[in-house]
PDB file of N, CA and C in Angstrom:
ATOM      1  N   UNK A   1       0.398  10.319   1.848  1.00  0.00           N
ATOM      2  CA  UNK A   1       0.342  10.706   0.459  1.00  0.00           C
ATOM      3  C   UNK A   1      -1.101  10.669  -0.050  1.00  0.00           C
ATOM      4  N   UNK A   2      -1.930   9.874   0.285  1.00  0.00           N
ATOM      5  CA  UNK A   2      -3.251   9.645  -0.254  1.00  0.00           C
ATOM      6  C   UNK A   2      -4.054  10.705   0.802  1.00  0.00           C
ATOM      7  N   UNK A   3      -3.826  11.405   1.744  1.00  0.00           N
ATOM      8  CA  UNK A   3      -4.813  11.873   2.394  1.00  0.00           C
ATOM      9  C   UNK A   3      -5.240  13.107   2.077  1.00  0.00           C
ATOM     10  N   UNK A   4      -4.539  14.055   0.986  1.00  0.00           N
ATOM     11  CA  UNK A   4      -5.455  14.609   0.774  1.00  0.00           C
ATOM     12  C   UNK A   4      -5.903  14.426  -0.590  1.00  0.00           C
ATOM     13  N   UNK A   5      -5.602  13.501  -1.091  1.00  0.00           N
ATOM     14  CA  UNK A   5      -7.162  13.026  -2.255  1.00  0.00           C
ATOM     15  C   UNK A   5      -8.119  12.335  -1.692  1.00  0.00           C
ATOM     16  N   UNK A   6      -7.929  11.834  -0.304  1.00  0.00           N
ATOM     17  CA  UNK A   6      -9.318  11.241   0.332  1.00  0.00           C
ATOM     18  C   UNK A   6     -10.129  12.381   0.608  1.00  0.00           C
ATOM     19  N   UNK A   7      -9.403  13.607   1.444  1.00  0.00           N
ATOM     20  CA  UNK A   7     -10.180  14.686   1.417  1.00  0.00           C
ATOM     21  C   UNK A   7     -10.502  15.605   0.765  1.00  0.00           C
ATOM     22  N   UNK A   8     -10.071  16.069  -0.675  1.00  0.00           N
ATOM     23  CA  UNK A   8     -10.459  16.586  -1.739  1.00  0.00           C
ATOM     24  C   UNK A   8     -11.199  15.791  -2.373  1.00  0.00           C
ATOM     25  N   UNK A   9     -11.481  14.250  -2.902  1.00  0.00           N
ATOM     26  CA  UNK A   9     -12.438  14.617  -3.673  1.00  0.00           C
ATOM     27  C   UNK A   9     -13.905  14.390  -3.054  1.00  0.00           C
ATOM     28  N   UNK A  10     -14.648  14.529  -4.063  1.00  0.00           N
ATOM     29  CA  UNK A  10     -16.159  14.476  -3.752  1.00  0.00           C
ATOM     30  C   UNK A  10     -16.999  13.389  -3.351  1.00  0.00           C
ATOM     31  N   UNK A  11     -17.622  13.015  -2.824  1.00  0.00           N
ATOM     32  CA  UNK A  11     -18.620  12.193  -2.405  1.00  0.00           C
ATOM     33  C   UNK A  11     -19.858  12.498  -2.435  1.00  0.00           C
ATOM     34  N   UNK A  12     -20.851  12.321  -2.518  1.00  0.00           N
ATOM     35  CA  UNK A  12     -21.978  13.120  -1.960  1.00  0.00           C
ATOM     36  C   UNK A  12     -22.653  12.346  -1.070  1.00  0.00           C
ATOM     37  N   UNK A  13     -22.779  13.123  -0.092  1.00  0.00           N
ATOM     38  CA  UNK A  13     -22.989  12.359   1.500  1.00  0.00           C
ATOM     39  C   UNK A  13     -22.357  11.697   2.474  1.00  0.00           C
ATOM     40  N   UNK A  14     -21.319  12.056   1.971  1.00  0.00           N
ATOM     41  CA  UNK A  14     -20.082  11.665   2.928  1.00  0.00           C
ATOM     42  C   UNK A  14     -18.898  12.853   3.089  1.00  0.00           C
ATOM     43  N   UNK A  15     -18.925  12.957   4.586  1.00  0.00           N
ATOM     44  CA  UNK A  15     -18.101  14.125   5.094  1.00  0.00           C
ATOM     45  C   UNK A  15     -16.054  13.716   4.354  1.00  0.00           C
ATOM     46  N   UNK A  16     -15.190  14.652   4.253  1.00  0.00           N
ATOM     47  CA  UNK A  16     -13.744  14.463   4.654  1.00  0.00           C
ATOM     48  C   UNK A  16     -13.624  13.733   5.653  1.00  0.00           C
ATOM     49  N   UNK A  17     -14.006  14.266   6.888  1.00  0.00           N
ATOM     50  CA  UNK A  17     -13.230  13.147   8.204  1.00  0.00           C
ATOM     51  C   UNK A  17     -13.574  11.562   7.846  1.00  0.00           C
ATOM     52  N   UNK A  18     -15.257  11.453   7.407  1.00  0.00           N
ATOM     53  CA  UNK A  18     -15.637  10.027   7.399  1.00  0.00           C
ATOM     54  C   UNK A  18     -14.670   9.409   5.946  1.00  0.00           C
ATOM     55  N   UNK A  19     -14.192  10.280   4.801  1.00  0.00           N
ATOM     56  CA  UNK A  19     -13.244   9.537   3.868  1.00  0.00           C
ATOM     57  C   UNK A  19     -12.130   8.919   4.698  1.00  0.00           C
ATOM     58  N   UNK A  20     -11.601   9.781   5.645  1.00  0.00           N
ATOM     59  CA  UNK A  20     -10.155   9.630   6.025  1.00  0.00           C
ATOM     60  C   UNK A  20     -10.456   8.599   7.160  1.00  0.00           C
ATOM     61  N   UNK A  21     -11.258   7.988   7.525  1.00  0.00           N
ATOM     62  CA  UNK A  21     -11.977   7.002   8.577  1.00  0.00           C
ATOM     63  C   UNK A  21     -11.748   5.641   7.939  1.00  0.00           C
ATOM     64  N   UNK A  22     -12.942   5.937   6.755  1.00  0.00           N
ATOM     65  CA  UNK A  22     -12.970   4.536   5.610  1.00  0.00           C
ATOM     66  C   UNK A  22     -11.734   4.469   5.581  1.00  0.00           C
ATOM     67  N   UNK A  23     -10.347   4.945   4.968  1.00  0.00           N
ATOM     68  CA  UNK A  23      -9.315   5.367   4.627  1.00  0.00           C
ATOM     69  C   UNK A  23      -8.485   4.512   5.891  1.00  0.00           C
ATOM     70  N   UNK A  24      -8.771   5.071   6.629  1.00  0.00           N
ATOM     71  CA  UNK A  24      -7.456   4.602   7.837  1.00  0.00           C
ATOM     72  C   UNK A  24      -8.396   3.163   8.161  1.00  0.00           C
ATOM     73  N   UNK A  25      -9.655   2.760   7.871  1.00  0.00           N
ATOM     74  CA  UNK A  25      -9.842   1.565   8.521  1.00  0.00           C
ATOM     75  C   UNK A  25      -8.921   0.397   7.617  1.00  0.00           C
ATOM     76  N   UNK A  26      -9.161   0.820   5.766  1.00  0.00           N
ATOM     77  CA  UNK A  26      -8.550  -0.029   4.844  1.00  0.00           C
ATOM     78  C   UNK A  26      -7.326  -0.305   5.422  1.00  0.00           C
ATOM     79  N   UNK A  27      -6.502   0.586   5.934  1.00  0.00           N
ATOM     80  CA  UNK A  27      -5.088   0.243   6.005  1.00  0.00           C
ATOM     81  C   UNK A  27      -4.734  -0.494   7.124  1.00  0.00           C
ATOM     82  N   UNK A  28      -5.774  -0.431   8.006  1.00  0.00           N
ATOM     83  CA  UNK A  28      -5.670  -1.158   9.421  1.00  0.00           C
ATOM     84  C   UNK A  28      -5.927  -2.486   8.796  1.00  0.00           C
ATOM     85  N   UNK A  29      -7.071  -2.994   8.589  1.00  0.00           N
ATOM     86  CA  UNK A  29      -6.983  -4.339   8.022  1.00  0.00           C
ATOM     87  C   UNK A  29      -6.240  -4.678   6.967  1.00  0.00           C
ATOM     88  N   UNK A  30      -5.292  -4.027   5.838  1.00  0.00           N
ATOM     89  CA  UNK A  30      -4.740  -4.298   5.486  1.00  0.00           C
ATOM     90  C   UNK A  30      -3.440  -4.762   6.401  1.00  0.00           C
ATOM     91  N   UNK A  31      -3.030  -4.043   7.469  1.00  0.00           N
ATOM     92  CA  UNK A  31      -1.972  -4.606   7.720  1.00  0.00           C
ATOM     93  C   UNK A  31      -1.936  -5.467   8.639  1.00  0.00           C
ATOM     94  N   UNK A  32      -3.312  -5.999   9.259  1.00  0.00           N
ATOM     95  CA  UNK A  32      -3.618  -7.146   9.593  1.00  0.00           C
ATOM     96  C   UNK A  32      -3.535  -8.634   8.805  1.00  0.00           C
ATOM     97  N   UNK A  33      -3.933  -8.379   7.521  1.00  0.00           N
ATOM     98  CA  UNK A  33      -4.221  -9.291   6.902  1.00  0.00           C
ATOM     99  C   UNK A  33      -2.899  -9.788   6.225  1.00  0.00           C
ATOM    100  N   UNK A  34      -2.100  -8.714   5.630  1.00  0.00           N
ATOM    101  CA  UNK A  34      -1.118  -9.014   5.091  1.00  0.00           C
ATOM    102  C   UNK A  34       0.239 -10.065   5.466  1.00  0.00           C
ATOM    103  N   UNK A  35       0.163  -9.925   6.857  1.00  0.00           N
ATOM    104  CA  UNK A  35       1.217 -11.207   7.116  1.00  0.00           C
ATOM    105  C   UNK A  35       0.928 -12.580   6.678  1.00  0.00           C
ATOM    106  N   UNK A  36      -0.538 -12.673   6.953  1.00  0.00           N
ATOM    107  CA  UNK A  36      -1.154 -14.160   7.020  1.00  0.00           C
ATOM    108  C   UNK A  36      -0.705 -14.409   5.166  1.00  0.00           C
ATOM    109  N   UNK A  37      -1.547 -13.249   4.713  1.00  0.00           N
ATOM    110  CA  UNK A  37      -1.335 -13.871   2.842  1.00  0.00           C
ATOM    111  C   UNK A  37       0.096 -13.806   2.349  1.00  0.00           C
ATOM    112  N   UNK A  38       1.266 -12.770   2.898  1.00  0.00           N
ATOM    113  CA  UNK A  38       2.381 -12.896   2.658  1.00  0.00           C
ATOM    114  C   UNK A  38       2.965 -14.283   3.263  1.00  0.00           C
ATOM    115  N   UNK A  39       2.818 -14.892   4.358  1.00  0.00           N
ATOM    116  CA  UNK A  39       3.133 -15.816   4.680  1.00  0.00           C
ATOM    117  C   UNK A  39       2.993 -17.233   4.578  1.00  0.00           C
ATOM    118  N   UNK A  40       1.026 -17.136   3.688  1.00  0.00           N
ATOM    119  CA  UNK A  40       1.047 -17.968   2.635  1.00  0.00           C
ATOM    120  C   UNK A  40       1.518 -18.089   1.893  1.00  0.00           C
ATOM    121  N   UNK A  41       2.114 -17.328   1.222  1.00  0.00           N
ATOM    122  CA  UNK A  41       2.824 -17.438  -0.638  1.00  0.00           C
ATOM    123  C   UNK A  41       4.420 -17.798  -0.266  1.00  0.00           C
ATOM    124  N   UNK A  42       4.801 -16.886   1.176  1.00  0.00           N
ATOM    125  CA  UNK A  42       6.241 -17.689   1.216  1.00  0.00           C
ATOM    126  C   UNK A  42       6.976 -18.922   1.334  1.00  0.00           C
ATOM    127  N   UNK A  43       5.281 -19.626   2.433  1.00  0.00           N
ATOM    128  CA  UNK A  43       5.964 -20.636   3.175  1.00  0.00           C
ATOM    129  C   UNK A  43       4.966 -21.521   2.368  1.00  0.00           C
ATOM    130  N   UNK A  44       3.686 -21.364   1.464  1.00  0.00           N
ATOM    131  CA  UNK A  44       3.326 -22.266   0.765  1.00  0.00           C
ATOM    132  C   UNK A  44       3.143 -23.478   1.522  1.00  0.00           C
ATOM    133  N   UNK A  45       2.511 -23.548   2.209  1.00  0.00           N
ATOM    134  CA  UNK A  45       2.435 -25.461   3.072  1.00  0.00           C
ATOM    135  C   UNK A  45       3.625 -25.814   3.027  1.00  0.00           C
ATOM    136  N   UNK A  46       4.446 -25.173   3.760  1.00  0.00           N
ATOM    137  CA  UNK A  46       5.911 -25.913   3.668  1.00  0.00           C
ATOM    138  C   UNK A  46       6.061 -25.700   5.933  1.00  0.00           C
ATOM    139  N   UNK A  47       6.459 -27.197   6.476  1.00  0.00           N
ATOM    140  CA  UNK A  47       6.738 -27.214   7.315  1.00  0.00           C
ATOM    141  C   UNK A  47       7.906 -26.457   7.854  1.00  0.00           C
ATOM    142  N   UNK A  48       7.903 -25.469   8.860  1.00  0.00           N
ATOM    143  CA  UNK A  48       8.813 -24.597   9.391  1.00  0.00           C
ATOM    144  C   UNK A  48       9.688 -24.965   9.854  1.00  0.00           C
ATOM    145  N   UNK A  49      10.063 -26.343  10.214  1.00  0.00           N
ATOM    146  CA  UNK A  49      11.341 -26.571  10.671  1.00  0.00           C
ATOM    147  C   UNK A  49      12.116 -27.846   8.961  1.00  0.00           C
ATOM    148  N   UNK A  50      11.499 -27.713   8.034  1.00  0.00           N
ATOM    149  CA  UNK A  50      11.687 -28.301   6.307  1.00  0.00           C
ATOM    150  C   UNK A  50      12.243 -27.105   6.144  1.00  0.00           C
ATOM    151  N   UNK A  51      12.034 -25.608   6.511  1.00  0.00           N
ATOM    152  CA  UNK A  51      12.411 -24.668   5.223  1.00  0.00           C
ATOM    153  C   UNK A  51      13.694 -24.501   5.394  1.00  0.00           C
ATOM    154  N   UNK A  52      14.255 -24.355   3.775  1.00  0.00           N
ATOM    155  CA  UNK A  52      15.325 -24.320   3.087  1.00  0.00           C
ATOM    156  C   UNK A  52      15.492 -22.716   2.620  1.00  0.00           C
ATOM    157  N   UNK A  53      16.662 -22.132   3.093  1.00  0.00           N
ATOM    158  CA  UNK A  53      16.674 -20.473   2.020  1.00  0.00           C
ATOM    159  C   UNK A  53      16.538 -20.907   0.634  1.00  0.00           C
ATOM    160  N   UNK A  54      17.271 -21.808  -0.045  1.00  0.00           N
ATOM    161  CA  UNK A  54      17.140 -21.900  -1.197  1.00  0.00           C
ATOM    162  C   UNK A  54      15.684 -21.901  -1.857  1.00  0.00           C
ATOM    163  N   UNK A  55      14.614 -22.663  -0.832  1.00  0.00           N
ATOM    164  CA  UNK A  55      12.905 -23.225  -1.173  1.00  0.00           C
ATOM    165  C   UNK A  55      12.757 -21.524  -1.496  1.00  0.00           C
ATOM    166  N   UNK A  56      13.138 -20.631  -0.496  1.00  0.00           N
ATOM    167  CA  UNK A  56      12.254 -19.019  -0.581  1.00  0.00           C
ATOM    168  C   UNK A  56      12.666 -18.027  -1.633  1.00  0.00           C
ATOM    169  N   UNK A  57      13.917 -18.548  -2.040  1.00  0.00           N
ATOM    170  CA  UNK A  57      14.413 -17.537  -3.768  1.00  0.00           C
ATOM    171  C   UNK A  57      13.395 -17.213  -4.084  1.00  0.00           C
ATOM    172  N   UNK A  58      12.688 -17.948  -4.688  1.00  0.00           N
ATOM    173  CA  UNK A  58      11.498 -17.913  -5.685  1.00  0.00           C
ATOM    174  C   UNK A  58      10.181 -17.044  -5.178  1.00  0.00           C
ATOM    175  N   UNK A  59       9.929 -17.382  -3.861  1.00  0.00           N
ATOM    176  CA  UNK A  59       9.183 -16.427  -3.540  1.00  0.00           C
ATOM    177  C   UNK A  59       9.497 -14.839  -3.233  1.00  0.00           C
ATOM    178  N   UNK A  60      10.660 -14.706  -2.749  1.00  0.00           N
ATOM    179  CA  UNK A  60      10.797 -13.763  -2.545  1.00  0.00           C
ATOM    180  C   UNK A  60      11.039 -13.034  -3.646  1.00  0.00           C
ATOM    181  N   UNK A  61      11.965 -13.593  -4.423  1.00  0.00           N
ATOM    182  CA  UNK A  61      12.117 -12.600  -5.833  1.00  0.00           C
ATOM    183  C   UNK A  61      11.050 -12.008  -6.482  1.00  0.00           C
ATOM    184  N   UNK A  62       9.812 -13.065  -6.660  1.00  0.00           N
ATOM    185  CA  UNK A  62       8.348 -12.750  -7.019  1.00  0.00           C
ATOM    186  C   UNK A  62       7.850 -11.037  -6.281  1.00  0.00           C
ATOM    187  N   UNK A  63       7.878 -11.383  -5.087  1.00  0.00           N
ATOM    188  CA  UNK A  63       7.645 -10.456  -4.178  1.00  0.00           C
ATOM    189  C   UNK A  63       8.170  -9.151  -4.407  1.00  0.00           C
ATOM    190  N   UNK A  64       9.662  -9.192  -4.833  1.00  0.00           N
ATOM    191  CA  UNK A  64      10.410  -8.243  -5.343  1.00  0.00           C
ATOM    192  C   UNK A  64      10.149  -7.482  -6.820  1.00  0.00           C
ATOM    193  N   UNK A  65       9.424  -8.666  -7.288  1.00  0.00           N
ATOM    194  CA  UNK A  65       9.158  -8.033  -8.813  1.00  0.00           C
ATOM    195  C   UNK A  65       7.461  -7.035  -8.389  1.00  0.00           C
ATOM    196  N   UNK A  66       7.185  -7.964  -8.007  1.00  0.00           N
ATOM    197  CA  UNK A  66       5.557  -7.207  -7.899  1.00  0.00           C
ATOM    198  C   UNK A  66       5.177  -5.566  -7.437  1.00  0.00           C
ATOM    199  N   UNK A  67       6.270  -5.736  -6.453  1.00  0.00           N
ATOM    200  CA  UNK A  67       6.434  -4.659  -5.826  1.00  0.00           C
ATOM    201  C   UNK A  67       7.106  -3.561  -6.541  1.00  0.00           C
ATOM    202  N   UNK A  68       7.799  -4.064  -7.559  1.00  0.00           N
ATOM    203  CA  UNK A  68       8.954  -3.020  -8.166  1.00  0.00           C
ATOM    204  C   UNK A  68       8.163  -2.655  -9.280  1.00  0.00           C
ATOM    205  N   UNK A  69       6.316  -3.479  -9.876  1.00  0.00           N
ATOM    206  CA  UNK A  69       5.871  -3.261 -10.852  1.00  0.00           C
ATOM    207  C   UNK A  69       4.773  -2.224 -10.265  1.00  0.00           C
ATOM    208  N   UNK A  70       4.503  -2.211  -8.755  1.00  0.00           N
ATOM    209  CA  UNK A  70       3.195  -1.471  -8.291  1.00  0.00           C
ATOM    210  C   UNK A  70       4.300   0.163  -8.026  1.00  0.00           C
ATOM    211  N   UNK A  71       5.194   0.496  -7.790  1.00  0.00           N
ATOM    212  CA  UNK A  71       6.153   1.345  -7.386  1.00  0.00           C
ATOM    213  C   UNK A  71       6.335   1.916  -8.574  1.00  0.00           C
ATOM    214  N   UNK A  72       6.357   1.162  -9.890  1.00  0.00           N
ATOM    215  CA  UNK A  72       6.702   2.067 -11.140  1.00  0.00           C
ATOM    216  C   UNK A  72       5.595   2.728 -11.419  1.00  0.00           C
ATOM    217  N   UNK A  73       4.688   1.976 -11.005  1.00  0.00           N
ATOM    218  CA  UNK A  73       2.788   2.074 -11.953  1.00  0.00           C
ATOM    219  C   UNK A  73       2.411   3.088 -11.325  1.00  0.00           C
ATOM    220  N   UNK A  74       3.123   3.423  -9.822  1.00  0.00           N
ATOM    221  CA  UNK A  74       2.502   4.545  -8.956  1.00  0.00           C
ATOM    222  C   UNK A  74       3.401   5.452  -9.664  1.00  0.00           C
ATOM    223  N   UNK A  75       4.349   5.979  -9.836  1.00  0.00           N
ATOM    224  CA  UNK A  75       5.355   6.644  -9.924  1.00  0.00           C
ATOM    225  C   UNK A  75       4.749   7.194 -11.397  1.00  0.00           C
ATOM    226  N   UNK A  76       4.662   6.473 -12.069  1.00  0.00           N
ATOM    227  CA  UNK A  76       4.286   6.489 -13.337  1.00  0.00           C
ATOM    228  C   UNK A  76       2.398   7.235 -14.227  1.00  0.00           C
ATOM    229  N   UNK A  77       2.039   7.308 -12.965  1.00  0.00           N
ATOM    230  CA  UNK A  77       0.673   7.615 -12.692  1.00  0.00           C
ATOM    231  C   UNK A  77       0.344   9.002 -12.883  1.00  0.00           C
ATOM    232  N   UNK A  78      -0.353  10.039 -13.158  1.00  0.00           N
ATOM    233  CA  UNK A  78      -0.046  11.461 -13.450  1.00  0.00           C
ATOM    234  C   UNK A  78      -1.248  12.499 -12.459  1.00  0.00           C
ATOM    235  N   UNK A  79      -0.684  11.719 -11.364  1.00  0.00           N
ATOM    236  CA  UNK A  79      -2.401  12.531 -10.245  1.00  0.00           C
ATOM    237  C   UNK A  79      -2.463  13.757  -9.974  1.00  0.00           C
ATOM    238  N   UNK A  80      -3.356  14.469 -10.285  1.00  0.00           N
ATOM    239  CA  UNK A  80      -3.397  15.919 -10.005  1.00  0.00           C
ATOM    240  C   UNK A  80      -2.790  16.633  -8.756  1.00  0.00           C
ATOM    241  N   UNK A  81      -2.145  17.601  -8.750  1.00  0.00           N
ATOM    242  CA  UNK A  81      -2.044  18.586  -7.618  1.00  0.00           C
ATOM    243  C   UNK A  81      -3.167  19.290  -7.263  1.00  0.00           C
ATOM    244  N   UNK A  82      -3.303  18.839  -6.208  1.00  0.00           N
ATOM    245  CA  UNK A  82      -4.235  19.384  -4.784  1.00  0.00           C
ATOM    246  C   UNK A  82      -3.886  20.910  -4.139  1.00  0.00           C
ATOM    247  N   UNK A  83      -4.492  21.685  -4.880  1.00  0.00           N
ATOM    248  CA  UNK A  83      -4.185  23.027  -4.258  1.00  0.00           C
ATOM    249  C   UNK A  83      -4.614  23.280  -2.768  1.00  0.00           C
ATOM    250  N   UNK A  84      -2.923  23.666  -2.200  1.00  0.00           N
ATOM    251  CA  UNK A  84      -2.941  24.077  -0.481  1.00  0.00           C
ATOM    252  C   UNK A  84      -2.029  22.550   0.139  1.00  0.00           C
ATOM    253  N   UNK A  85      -1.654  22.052  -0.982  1.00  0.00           N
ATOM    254  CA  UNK A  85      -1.216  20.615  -0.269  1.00  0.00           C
ATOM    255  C   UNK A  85       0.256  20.653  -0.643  1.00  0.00           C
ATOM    256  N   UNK A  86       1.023  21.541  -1.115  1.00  0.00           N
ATOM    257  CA  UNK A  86       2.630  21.574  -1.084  1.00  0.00           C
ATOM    258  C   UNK A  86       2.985  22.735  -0.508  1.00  0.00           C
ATOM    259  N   UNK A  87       3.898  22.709  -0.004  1.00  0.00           N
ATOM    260  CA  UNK A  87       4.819  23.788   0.850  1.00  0.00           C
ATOM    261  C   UNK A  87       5.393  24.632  -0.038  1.00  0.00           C
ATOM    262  N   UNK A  88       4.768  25.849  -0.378  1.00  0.00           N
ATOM    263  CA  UNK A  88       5.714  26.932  -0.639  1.00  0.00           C
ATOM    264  C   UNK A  88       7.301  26.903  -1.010  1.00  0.00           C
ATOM    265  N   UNK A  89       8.562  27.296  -1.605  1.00  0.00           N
ATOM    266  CA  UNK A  89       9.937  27.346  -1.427  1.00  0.00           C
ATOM    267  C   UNK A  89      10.413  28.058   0.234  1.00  0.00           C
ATOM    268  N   UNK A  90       9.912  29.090   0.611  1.00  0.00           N
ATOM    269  CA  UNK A  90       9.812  29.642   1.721  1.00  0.00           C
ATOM    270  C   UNK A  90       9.361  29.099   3.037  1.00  0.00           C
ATOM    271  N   UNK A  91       8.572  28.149   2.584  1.00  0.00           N
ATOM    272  CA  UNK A  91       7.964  27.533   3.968  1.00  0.00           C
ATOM    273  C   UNK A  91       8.653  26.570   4.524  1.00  0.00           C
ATOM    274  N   UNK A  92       9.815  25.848   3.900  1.00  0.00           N
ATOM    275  CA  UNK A  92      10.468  24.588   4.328  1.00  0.00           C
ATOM    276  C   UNK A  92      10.720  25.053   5.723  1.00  0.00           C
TER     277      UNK A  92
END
């Protein structure tokens, strides 16, 4: 979904491929990183053979809200159409 506003917009001095580079590196370390900090906030210094489902309600619900507030905010967002970047009725 983001790739072609990495490659439409402007930079100056920086090619498309090198956006979509920067671009795919963010997401690589993002999804490196993300277990460790998700797995901080779940398990909170809590010993793994202590945890309780009941202890993780709380986190997880959190988790559930945050997510349901970044999903509206995107949804909700009004980003331009990228001409050459939707399929025609004919082309499906």
């Amino acid at each position: 979904m983001i790739n072609p506003y990495l490659t439409a917009c402007f930079v100056r001095g920086i090619q498309p491929v090198q956006r979509l580079a920067i671009g795919g590196s963010a997401n690589s370390i993002g999804t490196t990183i993300a277990p460790f900090f998700v797995t901080g906030i779940v398990f909170g210094g809590l010993a793994m053979e202590d945890v309780q489902v009941s202890q993780l309600m709380i986190p997880f619900f959190s988790l559930m809200v945050i997510i349901s507030l970044i999903v509206t905010i995107l949804f909700r967002l009004s980003l331009p159409d990228i001409e050459g970047t939707k399929a025609a009725a004919r082309e499906n």
